[in-house]
N, C-alpha and C. Protein backbone atom coordinates (compact mmCIF):
# COMPACT_ATOMS: atom_id res chain seq x y z
N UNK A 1 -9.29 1.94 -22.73
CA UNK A 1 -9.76 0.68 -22.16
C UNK A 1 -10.89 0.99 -21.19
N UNK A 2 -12.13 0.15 -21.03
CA UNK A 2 -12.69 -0.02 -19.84
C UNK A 2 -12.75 -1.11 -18.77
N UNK A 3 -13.02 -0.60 -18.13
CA UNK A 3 -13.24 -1.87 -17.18
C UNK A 3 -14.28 -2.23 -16.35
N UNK A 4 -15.10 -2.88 -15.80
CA UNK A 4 -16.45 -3.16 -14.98
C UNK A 4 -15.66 -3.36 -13.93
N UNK A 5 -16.26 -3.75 -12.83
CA UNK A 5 -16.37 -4.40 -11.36
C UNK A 5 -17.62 -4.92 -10.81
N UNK A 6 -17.77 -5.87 -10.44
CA UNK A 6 -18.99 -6.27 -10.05
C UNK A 6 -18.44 -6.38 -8.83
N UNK A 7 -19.49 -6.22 -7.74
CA UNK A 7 -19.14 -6.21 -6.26
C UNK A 7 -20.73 -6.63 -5.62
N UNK A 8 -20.91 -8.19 -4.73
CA UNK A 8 -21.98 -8.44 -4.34
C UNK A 8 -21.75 -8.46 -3.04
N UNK A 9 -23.67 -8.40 -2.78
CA UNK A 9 -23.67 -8.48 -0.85
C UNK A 9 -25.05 -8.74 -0.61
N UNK A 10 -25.25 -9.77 0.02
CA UNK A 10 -26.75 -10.03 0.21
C UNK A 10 -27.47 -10.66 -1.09
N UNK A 11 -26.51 -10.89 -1.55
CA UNK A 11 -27.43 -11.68 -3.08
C UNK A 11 -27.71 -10.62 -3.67
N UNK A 12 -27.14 -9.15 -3.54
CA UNK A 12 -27.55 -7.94 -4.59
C UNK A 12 -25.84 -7.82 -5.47
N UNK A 13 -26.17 -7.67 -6.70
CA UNK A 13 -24.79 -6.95 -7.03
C UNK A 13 -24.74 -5.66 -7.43
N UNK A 14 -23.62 -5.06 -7.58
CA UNK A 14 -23.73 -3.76 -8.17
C UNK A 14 -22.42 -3.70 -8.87
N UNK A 15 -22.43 -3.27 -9.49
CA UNK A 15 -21.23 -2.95 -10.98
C UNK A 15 -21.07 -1.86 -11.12
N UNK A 16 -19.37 -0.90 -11.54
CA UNK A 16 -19.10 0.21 -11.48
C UNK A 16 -18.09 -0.32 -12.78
N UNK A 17 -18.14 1.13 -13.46
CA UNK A 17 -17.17 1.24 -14.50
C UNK A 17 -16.39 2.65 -14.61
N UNK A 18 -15.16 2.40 -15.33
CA UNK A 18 -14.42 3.40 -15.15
C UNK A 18 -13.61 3.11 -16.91
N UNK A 19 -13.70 4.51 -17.41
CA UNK A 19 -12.41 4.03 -18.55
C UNK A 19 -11.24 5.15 -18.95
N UNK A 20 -10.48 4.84 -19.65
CA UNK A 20 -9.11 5.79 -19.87
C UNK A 20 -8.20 5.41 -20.83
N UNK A 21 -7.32 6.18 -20.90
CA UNK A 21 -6.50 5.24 -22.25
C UNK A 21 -5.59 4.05 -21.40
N UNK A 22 -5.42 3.32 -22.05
CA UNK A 22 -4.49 2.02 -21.28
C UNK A 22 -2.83 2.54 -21.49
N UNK A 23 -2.72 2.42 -20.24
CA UNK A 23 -0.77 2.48 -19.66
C UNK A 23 -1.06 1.36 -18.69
N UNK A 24 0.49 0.86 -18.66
CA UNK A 24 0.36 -0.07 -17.61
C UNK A 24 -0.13 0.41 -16.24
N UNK A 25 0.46 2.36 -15.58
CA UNK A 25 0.07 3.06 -14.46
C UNK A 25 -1.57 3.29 -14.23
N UNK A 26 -2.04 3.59 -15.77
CA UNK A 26 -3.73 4.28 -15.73
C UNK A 26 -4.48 3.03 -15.54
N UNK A 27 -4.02 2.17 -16.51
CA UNK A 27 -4.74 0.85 -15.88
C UNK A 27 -5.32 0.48 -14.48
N UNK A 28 -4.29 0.70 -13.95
CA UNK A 28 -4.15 0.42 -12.07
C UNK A 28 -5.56 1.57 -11.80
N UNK A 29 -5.09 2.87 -11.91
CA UNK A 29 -6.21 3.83 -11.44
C UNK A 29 -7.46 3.52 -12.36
N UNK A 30 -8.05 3.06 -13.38
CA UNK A 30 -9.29 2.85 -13.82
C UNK A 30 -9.76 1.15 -13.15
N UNK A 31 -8.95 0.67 -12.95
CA UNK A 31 -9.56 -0.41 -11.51
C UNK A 31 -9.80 0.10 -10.51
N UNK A 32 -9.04 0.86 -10.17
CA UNK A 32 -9.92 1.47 -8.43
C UNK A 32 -10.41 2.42 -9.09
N UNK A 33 -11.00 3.07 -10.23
CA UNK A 33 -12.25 3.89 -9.93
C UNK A 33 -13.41 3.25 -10.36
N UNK A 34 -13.09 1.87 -11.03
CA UNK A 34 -14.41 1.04 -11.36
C UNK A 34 -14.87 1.13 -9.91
N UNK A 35 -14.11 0.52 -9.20
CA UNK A 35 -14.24 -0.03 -7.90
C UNK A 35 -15.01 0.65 -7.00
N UNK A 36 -14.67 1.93 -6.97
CA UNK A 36 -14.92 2.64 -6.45
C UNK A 36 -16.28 3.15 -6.97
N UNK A 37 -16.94 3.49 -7.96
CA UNK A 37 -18.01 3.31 -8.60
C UNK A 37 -19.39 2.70 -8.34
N UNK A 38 -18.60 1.42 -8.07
CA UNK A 38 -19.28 -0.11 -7.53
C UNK A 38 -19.61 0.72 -6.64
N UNK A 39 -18.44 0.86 -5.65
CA UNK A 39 -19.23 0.68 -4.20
C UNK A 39 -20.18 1.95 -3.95
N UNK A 40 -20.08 3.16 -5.31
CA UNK A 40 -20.65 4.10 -4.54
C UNK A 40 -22.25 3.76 -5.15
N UNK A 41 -22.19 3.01 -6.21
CA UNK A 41 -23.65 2.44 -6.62
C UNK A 41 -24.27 1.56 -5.73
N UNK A 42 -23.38 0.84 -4.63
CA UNK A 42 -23.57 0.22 -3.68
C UNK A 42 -24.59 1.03 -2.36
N UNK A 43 -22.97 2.06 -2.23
CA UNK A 43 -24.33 2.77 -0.54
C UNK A 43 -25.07 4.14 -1.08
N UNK A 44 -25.07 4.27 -2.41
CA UNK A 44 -25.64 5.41 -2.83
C UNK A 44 -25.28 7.25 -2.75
N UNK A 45 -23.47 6.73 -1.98
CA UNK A 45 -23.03 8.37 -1.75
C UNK A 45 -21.42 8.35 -2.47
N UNK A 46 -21.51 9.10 -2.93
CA UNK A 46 -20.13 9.68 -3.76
C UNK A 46 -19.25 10.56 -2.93
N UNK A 47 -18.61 9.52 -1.99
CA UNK A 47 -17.58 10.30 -1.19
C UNK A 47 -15.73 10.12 -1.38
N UNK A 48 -15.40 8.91 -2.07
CA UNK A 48 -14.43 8.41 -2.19
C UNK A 48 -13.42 8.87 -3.07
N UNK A 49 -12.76 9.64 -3.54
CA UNK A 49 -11.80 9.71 -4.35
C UNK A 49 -10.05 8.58 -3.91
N UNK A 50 -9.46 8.62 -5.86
CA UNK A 50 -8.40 7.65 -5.62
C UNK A 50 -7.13 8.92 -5.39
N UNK A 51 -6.28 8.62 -4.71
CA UNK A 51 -5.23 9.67 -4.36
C UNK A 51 -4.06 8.97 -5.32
N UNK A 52 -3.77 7.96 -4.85
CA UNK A 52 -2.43 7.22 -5.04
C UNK A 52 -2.15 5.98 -5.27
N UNK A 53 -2.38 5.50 -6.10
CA UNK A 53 -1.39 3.59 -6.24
C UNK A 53 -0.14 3.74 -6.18
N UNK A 54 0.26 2.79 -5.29
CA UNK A 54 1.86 2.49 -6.16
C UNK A 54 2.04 1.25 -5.72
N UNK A 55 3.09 0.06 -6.37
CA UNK A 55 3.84 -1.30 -5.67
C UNK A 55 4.76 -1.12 -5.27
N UNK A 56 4.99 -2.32 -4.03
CA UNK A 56 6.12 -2.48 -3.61
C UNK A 56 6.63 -3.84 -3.42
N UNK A 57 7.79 -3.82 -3.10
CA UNK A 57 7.81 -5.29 -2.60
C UNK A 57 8.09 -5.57 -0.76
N UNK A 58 7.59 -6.48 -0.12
CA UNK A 58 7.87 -6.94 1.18
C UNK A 58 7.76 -8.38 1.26
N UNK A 59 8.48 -8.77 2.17
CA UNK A 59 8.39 -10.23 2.68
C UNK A 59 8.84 -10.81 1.14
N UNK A 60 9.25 -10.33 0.39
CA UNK A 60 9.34 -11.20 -1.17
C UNK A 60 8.01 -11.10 -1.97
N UNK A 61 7.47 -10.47 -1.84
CA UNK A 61 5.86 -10.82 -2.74
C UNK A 61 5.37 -9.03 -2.95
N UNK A 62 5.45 -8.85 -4.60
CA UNK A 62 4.88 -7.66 -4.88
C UNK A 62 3.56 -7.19 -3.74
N UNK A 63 3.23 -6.05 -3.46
CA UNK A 63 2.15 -5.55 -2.88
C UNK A 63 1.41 -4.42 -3.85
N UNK A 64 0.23 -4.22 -3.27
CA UNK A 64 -0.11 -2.75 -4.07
C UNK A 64 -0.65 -1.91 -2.83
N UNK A 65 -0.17 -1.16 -2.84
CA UNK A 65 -0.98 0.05 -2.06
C UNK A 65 -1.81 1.39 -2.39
N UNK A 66 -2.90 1.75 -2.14
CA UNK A 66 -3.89 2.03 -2.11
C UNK A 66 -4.50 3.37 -1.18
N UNK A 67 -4.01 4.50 -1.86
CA UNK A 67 -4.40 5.79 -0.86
C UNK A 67 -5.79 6.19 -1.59
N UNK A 68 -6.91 6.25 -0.89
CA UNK A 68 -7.97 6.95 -1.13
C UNK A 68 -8.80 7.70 -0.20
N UNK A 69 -8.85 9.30 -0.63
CA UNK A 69 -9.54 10.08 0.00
C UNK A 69 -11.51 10.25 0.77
N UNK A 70 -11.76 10.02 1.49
CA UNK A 70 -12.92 10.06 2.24
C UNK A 70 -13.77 11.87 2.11
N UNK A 71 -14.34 11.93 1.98
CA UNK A 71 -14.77 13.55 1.94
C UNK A 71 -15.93 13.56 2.60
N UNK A 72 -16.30 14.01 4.00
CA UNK A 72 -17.88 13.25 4.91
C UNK A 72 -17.74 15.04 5.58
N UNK A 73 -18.60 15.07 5.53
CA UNK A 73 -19.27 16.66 5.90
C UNK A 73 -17.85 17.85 5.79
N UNK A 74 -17.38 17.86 4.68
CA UNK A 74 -16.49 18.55 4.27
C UNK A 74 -14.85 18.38 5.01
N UNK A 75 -14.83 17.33 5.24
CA UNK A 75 -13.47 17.10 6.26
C UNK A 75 -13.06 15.87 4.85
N UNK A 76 -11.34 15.64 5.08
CA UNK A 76 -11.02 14.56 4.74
C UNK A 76 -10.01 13.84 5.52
N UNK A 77 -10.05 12.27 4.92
CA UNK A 77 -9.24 11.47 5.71
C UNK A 77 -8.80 10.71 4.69
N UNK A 78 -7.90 10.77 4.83
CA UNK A 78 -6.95 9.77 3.69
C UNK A 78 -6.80 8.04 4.36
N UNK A 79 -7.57 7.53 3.66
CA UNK A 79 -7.72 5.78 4.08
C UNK A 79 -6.35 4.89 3.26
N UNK A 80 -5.92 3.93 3.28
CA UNK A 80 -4.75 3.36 2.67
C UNK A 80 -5.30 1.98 3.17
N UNK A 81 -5.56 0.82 1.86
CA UNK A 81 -5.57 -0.55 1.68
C UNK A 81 -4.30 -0.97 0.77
N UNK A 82 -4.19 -2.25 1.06
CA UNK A 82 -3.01 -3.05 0.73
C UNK A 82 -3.53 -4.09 -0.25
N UNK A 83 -3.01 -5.04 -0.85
CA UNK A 83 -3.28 -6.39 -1.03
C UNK A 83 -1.70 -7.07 -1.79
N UNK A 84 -1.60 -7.96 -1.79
CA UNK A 84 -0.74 -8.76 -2.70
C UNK A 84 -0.95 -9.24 -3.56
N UNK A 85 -0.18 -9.21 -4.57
CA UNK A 85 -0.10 -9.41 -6.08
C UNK A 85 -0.28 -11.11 -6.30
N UNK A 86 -1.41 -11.86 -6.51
CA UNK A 86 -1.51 -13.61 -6.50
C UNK A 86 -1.51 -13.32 -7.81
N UNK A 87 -2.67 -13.29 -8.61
CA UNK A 87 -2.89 -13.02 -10.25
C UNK A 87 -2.42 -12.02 -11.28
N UNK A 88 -2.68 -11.28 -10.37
CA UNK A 88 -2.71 -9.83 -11.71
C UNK A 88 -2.27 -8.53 -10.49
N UNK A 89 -2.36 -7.39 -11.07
CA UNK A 89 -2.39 -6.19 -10.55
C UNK A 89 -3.10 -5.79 -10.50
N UNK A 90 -4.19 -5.96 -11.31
CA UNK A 90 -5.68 -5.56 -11.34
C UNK A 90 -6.56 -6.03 -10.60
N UNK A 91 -6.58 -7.08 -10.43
CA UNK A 91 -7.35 -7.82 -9.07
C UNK A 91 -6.64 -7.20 -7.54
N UNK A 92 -5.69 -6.95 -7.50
CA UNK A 92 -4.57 -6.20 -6.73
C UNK A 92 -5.31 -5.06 -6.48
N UNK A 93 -5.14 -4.46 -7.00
CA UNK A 93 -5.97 -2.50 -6.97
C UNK A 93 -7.34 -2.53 -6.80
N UNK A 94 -8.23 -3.72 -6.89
CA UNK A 94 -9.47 -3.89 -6.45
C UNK A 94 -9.50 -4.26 -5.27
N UNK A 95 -9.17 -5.57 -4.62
CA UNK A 95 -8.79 -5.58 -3.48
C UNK A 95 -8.42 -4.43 -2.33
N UNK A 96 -7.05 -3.79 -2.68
CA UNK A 96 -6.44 -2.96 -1.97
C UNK A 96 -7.28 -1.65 -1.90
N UNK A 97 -8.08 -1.23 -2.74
CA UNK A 97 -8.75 -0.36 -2.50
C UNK A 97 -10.28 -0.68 -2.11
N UNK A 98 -10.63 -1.86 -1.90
CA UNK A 98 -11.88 -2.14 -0.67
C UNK A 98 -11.07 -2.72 0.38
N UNK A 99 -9.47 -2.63 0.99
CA UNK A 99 -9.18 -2.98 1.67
C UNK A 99 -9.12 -1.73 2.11
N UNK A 100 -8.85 -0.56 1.52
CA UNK A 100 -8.38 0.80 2.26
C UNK A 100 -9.84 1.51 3.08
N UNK A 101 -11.65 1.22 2.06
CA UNK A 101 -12.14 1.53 2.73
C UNK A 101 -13.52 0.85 3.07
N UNK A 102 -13.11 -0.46 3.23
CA UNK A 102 -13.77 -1.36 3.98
C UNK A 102 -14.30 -1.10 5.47
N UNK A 103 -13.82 -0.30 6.02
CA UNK A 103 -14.04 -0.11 7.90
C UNK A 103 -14.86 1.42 7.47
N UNK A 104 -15.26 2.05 6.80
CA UNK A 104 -16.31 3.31 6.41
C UNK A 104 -17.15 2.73 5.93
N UNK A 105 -16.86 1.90 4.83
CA UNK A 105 -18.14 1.64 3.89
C UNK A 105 -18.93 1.10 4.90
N UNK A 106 -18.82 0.36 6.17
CA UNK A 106 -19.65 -0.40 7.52
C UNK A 106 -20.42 0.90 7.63
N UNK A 107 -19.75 2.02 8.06
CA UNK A 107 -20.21 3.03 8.70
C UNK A 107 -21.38 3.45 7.96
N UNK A 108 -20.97 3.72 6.69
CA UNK A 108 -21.81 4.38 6.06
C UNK A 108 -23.72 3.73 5.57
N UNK A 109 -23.87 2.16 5.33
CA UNK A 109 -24.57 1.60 5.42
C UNK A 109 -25.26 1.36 6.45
C-alpha cells in the first residue's frame, strides 16, 4: 500500500509519501512516515525517525501514541504525540505524530 500526506502552511503545501505491504500494524507506521516525509519536505532537514506506535484506551476513547526520534547535531531525544481515534487510525497516527513533534518543527523553521 501507499499512502500521501499533504500538509499546508502559508498557502504552501507539501506532500510526503511512504509505502509497505499493508497489515493493520504497518499501516499505522507508513502514515507516520508519509507524515513525516511531509514535514521533512516541509523544513528541508531529515531529522525525524518513527520509534513506536501503539493504542490505548483512556477516559473511554481509543488513543494513539506516537514515539519519534529527533537526531540534531548527533544527540537524540525521543518526542511522544498523542491524538484520539474520531475517524480512523490513520488520521490518528498523522495527527499524533505532528503532535509529538510540533514544538521542534517551530524550532527548526
Amino acid at each position: 500500500i501507499k499512502l500521501c500526506v499533504k500538509l499546508s502552511c502559508d498557502d504552501n503545501e507539501f506532500s510526503g509519501e511512504s509505502q509497505g505491504i499493508k497489515s493493520e500494524k504497518n499501516i499505522l507506521k507508513i502514515a507516520a512516515a508519509a507524515t513525516i516525509d511531509a514535514v521533512k519536505n516541509a523544513i528541508g532537514l531529515d531529522c525525524f525517525l518513527i520509534e513506536d506506535i501503539q493504542t490505548s484506551k483512556i477516559a473511554g476513547q481509543e488513543v494513539v501514541i506516537t514515539a519519534i526520534t529527533q537526531i540534531k547535531q548527533g544527540e537524540e531525544c525521543i518526542l511522544t504525540g498523542s491524538s484520539i481515534v474520531v475517524n480512523n487510525k490513520i488520521d490518528a497516527v498523522i495527527k499524533s505524530t505532528l503532535n509529538a513533534i510540533n514544538r521542534k518543527v517551530c524550532l527548526l523553521i
